[in-house]
Protein backbone atom coordinates (compact mmCIF):
# COMPACT_ATOMS: atom_id res chain seq x y z
CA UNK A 1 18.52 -7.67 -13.34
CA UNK A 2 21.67 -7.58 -11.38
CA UNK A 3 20.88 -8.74 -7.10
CA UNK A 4 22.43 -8.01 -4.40
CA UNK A 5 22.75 -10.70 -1.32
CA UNK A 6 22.53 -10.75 2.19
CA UNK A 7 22.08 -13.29 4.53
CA UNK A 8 20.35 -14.13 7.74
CA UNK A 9 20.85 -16.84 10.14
CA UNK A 10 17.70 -18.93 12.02
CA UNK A 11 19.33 -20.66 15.05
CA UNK A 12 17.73 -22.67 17.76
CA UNK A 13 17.28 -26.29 18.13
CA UNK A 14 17.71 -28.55 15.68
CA UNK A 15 17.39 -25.76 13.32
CA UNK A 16 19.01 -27.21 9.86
CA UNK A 17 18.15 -27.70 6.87
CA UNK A 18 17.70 -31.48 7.09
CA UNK A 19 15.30 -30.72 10.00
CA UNK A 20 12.94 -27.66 9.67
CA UNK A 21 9.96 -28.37 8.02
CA UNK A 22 9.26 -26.78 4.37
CA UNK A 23 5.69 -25.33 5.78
CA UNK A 24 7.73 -23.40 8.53
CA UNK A 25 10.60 -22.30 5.90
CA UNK A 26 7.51 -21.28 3.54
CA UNK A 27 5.78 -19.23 6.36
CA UNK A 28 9.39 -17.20 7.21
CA UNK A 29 10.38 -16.37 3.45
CA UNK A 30 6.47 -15.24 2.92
CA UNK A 31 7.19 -12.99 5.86
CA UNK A 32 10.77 -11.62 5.11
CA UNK A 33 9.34 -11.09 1.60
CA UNK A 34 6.35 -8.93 2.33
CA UNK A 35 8.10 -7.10 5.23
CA UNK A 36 10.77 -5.69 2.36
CA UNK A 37 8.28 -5.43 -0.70
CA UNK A 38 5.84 -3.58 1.52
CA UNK A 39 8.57 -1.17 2.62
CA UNK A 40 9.60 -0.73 -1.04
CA UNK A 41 6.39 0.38 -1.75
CA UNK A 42 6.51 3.34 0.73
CA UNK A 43 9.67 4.50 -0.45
CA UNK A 44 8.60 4.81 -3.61
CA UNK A 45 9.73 1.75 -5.74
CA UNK A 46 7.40 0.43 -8.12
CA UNK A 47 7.34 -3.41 -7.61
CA UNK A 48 7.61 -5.73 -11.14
CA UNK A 49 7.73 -9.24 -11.46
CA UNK A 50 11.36 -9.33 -11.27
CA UNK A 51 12.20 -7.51 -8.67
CA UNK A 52 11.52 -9.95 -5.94
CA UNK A 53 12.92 -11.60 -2.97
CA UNK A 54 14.58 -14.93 -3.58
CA UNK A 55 16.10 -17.50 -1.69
CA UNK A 56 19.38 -18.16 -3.41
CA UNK A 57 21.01 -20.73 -1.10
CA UNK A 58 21.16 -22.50 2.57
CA UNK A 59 24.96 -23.34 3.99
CA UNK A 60 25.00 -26.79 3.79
CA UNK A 61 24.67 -28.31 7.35
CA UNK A 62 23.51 -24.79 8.60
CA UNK A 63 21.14 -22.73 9.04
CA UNK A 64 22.40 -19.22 7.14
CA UNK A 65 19.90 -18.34 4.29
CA UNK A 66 21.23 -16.22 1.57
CA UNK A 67 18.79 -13.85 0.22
CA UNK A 68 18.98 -12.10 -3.24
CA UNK A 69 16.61 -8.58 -3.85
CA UNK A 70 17.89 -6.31 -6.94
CA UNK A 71 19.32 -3.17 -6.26
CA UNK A 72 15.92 -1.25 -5.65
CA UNK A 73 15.17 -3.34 -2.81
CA UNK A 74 18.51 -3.19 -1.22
CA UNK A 75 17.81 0.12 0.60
CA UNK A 76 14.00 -1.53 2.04
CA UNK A 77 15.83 -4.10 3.16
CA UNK A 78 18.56 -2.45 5.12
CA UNK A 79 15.73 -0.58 6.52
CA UNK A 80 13.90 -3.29 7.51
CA UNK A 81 16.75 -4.54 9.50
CA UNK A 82 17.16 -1.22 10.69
CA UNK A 83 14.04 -1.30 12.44
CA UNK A 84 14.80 -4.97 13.62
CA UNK A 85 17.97 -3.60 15.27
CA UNK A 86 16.30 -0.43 16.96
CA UNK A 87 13.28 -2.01 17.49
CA UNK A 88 11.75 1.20 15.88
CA UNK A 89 8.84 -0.69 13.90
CA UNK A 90 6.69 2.59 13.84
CA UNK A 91 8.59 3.80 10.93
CA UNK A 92 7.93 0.70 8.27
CA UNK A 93 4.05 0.82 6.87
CA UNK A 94 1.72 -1.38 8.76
CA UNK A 95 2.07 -4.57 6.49
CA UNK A 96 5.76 -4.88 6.97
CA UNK A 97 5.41 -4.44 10.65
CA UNK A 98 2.71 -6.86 11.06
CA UNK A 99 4.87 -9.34 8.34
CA UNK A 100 7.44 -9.03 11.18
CA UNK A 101 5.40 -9.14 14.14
CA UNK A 102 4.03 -12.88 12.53
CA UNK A 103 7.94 -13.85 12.01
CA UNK A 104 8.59 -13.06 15.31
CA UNK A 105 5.08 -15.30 16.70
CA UNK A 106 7.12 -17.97 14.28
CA UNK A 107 10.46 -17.58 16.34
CA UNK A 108 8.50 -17.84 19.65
CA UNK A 109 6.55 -20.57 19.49
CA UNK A 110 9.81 -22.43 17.57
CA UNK A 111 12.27 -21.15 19.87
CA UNK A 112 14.07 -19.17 16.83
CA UNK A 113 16.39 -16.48 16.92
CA UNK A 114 16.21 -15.16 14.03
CA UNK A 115 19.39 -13.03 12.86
CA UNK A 116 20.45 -10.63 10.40
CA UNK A 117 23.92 -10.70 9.01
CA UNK A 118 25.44 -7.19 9.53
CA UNK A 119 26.83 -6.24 6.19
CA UNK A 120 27.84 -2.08 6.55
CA UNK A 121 28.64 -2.10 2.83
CA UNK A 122 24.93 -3.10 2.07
CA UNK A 123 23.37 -1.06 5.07
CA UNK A 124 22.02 -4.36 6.58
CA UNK A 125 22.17 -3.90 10.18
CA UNK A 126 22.64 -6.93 12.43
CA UNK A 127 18.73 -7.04 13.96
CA UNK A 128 17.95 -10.13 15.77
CA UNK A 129 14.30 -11.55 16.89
CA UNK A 130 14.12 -13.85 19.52
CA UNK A 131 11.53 -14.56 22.56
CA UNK A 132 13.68 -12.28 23.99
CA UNK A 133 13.96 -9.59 21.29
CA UNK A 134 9.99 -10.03 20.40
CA UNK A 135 8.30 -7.58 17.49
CA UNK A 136 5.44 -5.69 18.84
CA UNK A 137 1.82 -5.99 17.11
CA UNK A 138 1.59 -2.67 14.94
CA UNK A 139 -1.09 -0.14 16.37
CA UNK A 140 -4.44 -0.18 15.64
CA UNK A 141 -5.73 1.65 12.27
CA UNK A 142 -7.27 5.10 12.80
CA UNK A 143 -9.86 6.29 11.03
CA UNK A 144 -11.90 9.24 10.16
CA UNK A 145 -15.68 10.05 8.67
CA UNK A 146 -16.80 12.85 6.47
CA UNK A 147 -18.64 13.57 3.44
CA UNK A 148 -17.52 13.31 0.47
CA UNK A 149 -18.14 12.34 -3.67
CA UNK A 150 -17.32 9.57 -5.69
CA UNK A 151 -16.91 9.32 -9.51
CA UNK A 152 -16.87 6.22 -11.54
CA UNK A 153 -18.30 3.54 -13.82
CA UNK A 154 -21.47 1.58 -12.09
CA UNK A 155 -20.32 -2.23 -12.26
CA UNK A 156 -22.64 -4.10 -10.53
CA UNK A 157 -25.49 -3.00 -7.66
CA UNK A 158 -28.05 -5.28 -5.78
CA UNK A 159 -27.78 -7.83 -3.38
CA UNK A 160 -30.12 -8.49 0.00
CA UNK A 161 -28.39 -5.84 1.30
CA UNK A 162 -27.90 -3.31 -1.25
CA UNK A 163 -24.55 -2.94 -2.65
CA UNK A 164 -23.06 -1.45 -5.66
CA UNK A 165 -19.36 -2.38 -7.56
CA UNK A 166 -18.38 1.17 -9.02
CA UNK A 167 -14.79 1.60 -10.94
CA UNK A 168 -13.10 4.25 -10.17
CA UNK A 169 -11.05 6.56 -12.66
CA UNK A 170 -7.85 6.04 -10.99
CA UNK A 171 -8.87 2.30 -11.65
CA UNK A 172 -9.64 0.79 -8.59
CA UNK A 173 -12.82 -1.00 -7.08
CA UNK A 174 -14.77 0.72 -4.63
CA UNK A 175 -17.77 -1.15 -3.46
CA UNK A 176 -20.06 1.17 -1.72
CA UNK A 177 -23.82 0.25 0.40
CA UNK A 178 -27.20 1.67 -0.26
CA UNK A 179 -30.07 2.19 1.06
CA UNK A 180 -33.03 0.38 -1.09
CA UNK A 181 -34.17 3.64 -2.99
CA UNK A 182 -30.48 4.81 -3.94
CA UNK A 183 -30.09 1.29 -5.28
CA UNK A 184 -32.89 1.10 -7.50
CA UNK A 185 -31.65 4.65 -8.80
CA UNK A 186 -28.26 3.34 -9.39
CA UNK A 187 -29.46 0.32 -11.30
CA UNK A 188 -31.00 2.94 -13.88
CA UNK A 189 -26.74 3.46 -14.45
CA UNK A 190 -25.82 0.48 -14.76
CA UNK A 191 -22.19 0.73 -16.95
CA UNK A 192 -22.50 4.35 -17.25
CA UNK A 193 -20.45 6.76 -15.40
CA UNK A 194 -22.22 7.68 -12.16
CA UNK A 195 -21.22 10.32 -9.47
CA UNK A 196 -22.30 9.66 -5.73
CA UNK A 197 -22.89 11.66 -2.85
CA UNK A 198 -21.72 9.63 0.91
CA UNK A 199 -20.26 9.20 3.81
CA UNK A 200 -16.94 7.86 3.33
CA UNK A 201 -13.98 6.52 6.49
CA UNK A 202 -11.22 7.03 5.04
CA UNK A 203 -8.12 4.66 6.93
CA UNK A 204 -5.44 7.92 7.96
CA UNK A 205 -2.33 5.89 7.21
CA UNK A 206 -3.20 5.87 3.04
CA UNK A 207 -6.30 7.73 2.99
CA UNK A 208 -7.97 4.64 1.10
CA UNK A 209 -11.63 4.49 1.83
CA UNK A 210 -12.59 1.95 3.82
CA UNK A 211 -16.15 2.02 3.91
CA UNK A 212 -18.67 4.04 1.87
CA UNK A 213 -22.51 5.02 2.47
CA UNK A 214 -24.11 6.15 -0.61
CA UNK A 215 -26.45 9.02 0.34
CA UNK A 216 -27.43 10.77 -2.88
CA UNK A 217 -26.54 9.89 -7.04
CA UNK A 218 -26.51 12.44 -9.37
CA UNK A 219 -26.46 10.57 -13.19
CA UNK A 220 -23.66 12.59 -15.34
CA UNK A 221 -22.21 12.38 -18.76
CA UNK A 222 -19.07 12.83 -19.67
CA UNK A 223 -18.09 15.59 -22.22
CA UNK A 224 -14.75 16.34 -24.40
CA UNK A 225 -12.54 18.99 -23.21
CA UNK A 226 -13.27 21.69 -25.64
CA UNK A 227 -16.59 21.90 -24.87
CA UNK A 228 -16.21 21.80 -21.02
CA UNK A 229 -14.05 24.76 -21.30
CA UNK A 230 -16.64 26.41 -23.84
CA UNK A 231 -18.95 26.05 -20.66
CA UNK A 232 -16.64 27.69 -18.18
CA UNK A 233 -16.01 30.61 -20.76
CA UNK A 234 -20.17 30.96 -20.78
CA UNK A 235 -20.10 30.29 -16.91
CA UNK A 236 -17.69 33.46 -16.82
CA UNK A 237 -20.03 35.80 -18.75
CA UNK A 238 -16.97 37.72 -20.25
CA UNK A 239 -14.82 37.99 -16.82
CA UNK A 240 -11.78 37.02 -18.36
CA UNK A 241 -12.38 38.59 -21.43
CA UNK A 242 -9.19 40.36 -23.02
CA UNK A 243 -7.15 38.70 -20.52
CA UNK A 244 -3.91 36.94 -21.37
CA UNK A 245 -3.62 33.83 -19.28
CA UNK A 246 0.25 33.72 -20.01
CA UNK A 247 0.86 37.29 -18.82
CA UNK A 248 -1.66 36.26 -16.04
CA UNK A 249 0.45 33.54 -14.60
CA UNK A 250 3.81 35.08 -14.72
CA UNK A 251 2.71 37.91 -12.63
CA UNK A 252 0.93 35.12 -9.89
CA UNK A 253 4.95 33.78 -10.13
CA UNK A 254 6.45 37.34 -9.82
CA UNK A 255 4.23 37.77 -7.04
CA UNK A 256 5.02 34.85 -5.25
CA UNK A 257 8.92 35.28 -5.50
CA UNK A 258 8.68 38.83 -4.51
């Protein structure tokens, strides 16, 4: 894929590339990377293997790093420096502010300032982090509790303290706690598709569930779509009878744009 480079400069003392040890280069271009892929992610790019941050060269006998991210990451990165350069951190997602918050720890306690190039063709803005320029730690996660159900295949469940692995439809891994009793009702399901009744906290800033409390499990099987929608015609007792769902809808839309 075609890249795009920018650059930004570490100075301090005896910051070269002869002297700076590879754990503390390691540590910054771990940070830089997550801080822009995390970003992407928010903005809506999908993240493959190649598109990645790379480190494509040091000035020899200085300490300017030139970076190389393909063309969907250009705009991430020009907003993380963006927020570097306002000190607006509030508006990248939590892991890219805490990504910088650590690189700016690393530029304290080595007496870095850490620099980016200003490049207005790219959009890279010319943010610097120093002691004296210091990234905040990103506010605390909020979250809220409610009820709610879950649907999905029953992995695993057990444990001292009851737990259960269920796979959720969208693919993910949710692992939930019981009490003893749910458990032992849940093992009875064990690789079937399950639905369960809880207490979920969700975390506000994705909505991801955090934690789950497994109140209630209600064993279902799955059916093919004719014959759920042979159940909601029977479930309708002849409501929509003579009704033509085509004419139905346009008039909803005529109705809406009136």
């Amino acid at each position: 894929m075609d890249s795009t480079k920018f650059k930004i400069t570490i100075s301090g003392p005896g910051v070269l590339p002869e002297t700076t040890r590879l754990s503390d280069l390691a540590e910054f271009l771990k940070n830089i990377e997550t801080a822009i892929s995390e970003t992407a992610r928010t903005q809506g790019v999908e993240i493959v293997e190649e598109e990645i941050v790379s480190l494509t060269g040091i000035d020899k006998s200085s300490n300017k790093l030139t970076f190389a991210v393909t063309s969907l990451l250009l705009a991430p990165a020009a907003s993380v420096s963006e927020a570097v350069q306002t000190k607006q951190y509030e508006k990248l997602p939590r892991k890219a502010h805490e990504a910088l918050h650590e690189m700016s720890k690393q530029a304290v306690g080595r007496n870095w300032k850490i620099k980016f190039d200003e490049d207005p063709l790219l959009g890279i803005k010319g943010g610097t982090i120093s002691e004296e320029n210091q990234v905040s730690s990103a506010p605390s996660i909020k979250y809220v509790e409610g009820t709610t159900t879950i649907y999905g295949r029953c992995i695993r469940v057990g444990g001292i303290k009851p737990r259960a692995e269920i796979r959720l439809y969208a693919g993910e891994t949710l692992f939930i706690d019981l009490s003893e009793q749910i458990a032992k009702e849940l093992a009875k399901s064990l690789y079937e598709e399950v639905c369960i009744e809880g207490i979920a906290k969700w975390n506000t800033e994705d909505w991801t569930i955090k934690e789950f409390q497994g109140m209630r499990v209600t064993v279902f099987k799955a059916t093919d779509p004719i014959t759920a929608f042979k159940n909601l015609a029977n479930a309708a007792r002849g409501r929509w009878d003579g009704v033509d769902a085509m004419e139905y809808v346009e008039g909803l839309r005529w109705e809406r744009e009136k």
